[in-house]
PDB file of N, CA and C in Angstrom:
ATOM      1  N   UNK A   1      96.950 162.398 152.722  1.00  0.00           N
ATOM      2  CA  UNK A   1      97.182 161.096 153.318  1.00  0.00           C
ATOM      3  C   UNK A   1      98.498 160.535 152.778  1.00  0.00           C
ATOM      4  N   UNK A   2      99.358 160.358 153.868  1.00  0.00           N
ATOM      5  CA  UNK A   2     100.805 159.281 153.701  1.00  0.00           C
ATOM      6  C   UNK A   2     100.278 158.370 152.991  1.00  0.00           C
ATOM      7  N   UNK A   3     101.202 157.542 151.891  1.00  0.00           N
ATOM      8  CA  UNK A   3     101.306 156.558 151.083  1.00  0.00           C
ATOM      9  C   UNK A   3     101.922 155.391 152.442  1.00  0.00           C
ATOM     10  N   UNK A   4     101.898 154.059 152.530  1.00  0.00           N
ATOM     11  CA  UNK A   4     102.763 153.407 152.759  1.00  0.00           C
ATOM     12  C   UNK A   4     103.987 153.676 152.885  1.00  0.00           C
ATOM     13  N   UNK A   5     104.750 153.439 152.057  1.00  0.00           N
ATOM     14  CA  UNK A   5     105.915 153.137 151.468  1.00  0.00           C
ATOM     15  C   UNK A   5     106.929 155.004 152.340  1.00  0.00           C
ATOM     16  N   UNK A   6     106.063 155.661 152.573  1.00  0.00           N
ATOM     17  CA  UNK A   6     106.592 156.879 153.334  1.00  0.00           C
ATOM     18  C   UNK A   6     106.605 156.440 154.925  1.00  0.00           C
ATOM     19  N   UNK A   7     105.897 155.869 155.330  1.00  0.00           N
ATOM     20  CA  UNK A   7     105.385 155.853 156.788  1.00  0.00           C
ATOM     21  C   UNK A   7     105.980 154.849 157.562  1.00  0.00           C
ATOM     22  N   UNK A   8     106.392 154.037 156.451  1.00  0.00           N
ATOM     23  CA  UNK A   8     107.102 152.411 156.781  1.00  0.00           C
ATOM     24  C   UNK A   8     108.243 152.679 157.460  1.00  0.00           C
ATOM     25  N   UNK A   9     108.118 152.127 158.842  1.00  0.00           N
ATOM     26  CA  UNK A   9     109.624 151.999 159.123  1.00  0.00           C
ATOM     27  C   UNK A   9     111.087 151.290 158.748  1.00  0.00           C
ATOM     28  N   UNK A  10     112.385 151.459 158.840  1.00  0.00           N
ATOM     29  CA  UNK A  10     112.835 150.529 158.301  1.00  0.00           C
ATOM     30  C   UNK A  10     113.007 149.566 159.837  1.00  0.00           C
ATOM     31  N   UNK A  11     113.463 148.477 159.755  1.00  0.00           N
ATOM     32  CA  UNK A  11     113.909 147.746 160.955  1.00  0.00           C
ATOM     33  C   UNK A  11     114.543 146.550 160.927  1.00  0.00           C
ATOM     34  N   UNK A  12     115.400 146.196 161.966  1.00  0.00           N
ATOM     35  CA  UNK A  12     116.746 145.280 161.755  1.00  0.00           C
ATOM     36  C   UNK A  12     116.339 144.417 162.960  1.00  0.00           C
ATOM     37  N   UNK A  13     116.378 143.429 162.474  1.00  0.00           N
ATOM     38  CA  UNK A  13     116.489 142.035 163.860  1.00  0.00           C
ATOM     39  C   UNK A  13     118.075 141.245 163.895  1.00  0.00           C
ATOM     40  N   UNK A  14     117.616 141.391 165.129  1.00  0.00           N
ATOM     41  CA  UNK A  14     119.058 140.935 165.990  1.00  0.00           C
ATOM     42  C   UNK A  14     118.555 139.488 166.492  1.00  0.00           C
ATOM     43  N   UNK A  15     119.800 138.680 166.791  1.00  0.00           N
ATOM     44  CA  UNK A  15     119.458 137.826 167.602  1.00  0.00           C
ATOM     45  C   UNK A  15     120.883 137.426 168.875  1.00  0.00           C
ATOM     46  N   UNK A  16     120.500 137.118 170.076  1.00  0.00           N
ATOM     47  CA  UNK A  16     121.574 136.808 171.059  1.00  0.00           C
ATOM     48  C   UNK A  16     122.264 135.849 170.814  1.00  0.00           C
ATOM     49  N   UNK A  17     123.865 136.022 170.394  1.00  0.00           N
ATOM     50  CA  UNK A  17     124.594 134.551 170.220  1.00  0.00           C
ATOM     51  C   UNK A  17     125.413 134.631 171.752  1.00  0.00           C
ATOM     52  N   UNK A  18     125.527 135.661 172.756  1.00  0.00           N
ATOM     53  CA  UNK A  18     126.747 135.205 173.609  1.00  0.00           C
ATOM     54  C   UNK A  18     125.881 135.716 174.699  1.00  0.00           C
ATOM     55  N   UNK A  19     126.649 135.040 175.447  1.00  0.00           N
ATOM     56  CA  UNK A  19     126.139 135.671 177.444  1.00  0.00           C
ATOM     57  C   UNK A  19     126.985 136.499 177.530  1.00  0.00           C
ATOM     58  N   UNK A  20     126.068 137.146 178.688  1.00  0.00           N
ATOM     59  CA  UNK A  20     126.809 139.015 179.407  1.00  0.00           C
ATOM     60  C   UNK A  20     127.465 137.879 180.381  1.00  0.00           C
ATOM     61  N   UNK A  21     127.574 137.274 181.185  1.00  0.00           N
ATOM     62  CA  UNK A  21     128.244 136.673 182.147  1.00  0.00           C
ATOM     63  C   UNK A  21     130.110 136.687 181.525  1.00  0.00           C
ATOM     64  N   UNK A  22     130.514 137.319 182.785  1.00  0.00           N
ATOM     65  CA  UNK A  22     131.532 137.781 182.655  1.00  0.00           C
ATOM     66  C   UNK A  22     131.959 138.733 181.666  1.00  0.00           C
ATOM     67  N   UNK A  23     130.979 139.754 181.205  1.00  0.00           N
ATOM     68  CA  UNK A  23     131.313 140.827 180.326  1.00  0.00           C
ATOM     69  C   UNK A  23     130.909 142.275 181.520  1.00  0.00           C
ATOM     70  N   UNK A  24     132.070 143.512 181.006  1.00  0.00           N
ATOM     71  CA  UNK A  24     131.188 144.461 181.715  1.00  0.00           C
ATOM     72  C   UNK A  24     130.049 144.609 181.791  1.00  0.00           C
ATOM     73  N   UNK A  25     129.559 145.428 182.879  1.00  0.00           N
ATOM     74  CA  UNK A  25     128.248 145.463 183.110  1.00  0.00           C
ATOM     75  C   UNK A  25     127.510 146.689 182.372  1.00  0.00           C
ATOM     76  N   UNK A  26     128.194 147.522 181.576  1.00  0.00           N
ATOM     77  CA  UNK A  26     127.228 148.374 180.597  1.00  0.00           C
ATOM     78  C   UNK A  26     127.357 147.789 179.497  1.00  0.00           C
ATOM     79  N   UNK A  27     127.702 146.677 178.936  1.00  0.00           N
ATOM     80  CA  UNK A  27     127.738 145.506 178.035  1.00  0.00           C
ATOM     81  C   UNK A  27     126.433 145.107 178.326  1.00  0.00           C
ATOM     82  N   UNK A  28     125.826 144.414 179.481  1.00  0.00           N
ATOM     83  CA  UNK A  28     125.034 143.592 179.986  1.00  0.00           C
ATOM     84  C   UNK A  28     123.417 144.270 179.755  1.00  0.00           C
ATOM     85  N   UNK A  29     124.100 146.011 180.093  1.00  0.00           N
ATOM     86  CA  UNK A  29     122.682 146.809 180.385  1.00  0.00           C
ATOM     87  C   UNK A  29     122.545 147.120 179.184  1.00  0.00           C
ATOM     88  N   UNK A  30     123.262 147.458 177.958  1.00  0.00           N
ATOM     89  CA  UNK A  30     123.263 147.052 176.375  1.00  0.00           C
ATOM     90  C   UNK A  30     122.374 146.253 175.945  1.00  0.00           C
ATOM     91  N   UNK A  31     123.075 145.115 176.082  1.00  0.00           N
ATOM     92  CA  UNK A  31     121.879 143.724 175.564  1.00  0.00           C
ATOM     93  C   UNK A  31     120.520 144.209 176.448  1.00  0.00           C
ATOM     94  N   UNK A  32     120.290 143.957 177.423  1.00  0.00           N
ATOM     95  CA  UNK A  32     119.361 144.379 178.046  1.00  0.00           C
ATOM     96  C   UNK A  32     118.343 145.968 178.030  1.00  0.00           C
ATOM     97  N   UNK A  33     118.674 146.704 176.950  1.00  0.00           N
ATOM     98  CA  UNK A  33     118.676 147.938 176.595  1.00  0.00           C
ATOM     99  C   UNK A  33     117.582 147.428 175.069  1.00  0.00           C
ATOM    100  N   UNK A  34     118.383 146.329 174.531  1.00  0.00           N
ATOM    101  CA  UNK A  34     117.846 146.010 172.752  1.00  0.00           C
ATOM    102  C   UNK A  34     116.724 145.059 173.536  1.00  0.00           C
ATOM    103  N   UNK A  35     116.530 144.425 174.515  1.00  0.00           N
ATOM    104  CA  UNK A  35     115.570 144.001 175.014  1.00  0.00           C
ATOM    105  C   UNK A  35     116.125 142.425 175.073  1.00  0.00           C
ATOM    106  N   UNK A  36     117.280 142.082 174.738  1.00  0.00           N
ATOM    107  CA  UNK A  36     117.666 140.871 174.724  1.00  0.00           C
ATOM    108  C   UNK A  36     118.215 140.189 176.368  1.00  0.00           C
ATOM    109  N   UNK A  37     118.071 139.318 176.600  1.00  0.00           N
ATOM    110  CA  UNK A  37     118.592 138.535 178.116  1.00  0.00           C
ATOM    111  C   UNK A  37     118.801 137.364 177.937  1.00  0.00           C
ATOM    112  N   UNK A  38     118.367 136.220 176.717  1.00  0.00           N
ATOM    113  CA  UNK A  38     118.846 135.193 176.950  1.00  0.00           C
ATOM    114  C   UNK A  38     119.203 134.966 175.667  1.00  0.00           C
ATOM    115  N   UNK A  39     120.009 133.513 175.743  1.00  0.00           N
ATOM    116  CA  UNK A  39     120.657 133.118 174.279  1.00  0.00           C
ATOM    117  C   UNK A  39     119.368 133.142 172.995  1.00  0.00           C
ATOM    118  N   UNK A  40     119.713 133.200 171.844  1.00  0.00           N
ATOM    119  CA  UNK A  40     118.805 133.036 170.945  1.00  0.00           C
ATOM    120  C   UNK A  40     117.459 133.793 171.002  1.00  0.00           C
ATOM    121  N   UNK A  41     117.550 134.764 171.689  1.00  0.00           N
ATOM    122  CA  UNK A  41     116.428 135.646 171.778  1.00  0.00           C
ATOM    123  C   UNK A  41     116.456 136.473 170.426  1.00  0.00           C
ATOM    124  N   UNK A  42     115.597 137.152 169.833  1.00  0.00           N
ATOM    125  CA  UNK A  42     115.078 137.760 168.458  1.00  0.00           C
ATOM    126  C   UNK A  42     114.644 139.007 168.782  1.00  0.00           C
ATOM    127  N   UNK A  43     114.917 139.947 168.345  1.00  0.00           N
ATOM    128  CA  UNK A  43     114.458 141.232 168.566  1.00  0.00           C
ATOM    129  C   UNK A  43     114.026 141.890 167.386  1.00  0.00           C
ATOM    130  N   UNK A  44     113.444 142.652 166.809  1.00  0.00           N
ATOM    131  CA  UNK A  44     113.028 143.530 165.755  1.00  0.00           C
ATOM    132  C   UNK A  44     112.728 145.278 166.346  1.00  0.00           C
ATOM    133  N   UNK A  45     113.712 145.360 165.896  1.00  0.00           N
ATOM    134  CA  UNK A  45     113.784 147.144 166.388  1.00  0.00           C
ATOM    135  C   UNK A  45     114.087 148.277 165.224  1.00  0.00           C
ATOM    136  N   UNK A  46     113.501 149.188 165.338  1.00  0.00           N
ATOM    137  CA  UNK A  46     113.333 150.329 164.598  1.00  0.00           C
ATOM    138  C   UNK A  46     114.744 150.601 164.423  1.00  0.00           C
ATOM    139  N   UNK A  47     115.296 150.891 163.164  1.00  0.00           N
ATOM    140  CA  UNK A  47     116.643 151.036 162.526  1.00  0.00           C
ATOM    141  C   UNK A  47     116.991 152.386 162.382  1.00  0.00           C
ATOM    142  N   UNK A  48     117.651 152.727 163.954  1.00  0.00           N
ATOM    143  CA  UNK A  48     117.986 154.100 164.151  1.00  0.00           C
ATOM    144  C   UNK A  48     119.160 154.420 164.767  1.00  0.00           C
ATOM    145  N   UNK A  49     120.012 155.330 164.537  1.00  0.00           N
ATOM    146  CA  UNK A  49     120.986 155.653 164.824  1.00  0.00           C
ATOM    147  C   UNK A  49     121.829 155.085 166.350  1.00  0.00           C
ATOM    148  N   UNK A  50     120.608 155.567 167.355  1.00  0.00           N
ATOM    149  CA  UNK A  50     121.096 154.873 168.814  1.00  0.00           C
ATOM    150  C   UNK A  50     121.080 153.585 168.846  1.00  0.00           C
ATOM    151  N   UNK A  51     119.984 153.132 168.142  1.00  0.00           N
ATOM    152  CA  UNK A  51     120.139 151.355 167.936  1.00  0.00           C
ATOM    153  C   UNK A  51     121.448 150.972 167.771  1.00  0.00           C
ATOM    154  N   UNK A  52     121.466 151.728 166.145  1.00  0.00           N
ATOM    155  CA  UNK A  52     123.102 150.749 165.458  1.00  0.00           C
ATOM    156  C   UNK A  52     124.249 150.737 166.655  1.00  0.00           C
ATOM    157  N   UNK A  53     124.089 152.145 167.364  1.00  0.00           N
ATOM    158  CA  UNK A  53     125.560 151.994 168.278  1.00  0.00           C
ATOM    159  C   UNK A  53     125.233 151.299 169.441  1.00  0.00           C
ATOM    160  N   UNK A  54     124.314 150.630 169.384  1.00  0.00           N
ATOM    161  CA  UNK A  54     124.355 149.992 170.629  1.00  0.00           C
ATOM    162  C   UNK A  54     124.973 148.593 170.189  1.00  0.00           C
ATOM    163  N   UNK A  55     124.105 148.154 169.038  1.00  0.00           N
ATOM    164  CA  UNK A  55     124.388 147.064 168.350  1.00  0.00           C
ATOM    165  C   UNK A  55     125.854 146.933 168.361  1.00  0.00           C
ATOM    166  N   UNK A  56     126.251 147.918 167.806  1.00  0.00           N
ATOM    167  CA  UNK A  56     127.550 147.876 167.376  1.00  0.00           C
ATOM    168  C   UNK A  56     129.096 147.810 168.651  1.00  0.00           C
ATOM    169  N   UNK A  57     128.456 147.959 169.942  1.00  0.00           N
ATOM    170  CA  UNK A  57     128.876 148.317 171.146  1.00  0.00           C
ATOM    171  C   UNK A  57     129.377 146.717 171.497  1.00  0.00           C
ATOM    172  N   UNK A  58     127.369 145.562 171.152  1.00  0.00           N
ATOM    173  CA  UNK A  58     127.666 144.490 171.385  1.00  0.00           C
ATOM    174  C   UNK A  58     127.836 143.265 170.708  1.00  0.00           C
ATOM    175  N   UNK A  59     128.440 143.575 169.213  1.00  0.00           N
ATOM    176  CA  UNK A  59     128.694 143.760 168.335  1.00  0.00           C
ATOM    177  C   UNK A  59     129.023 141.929 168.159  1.00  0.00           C
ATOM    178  N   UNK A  60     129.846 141.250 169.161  1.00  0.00           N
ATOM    179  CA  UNK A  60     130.533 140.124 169.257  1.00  0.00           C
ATOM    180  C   UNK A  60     129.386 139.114 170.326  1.00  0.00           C
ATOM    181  N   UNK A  61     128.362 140.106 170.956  1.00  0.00           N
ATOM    182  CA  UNK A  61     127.306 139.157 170.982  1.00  0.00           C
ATOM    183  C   UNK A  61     125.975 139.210 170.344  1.00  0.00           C
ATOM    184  N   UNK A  62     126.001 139.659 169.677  1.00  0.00           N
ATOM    185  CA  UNK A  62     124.884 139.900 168.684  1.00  0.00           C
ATOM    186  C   UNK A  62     124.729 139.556 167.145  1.00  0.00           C
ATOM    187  N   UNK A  63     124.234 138.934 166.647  1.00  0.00           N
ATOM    188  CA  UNK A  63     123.895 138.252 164.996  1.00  0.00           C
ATOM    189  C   UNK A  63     122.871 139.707 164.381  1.00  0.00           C
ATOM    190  N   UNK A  64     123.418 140.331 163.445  1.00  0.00           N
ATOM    191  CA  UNK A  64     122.463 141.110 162.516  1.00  0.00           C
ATOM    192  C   UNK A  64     121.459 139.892 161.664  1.00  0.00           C
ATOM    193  N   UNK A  65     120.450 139.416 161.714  1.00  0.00           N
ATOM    194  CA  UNK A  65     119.622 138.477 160.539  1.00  0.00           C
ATOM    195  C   UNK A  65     118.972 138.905 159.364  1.00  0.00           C
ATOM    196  N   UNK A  66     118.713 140.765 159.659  1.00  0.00           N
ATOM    197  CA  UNK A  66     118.013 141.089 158.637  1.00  0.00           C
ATOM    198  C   UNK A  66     117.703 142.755 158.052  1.00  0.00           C
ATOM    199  N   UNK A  67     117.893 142.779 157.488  1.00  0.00           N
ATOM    200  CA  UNK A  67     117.512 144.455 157.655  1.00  0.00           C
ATOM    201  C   UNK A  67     116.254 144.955 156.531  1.00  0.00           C
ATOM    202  N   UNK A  68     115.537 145.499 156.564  1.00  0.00           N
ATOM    203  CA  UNK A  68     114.808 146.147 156.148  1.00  0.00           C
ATOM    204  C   UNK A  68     114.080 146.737 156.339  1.00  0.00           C
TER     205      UNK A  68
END
């Protein structure tokens, strides 16, 4: 039997600071990808490689709040 502390995921919340309005539209399907669509929305997602580059894609609308 897994311990905790093995099984635990790590995970990073985001939150929406900017609108896709007037940004490209694989910008838009991005945010909409992390599950985000409106301002100040909160997400908590599994801290994985495709994540970060997405994050990192929308980088200027998105707030990192937390990681662990």
């Amino acid at each position: 039997m897994a311990d905790a502390s093995t099984t635990a995921k790590k995970t990073v919340t985001i939150v929406q600071t900017g609108s896709p309005i007037g940004r490209r539209a694989d910008q838009e399907a991005t945010l909409k990808g992390l599950g985000l669509n409106k301002l100040h929305r909160r997400r908590i997602l599994e801290d994985t490689p495709s994540v970060r580059g997405m994050i990192n894609k929308v980088q200027h609308l998105v707030r990192v709040e937390s990681e662990g």
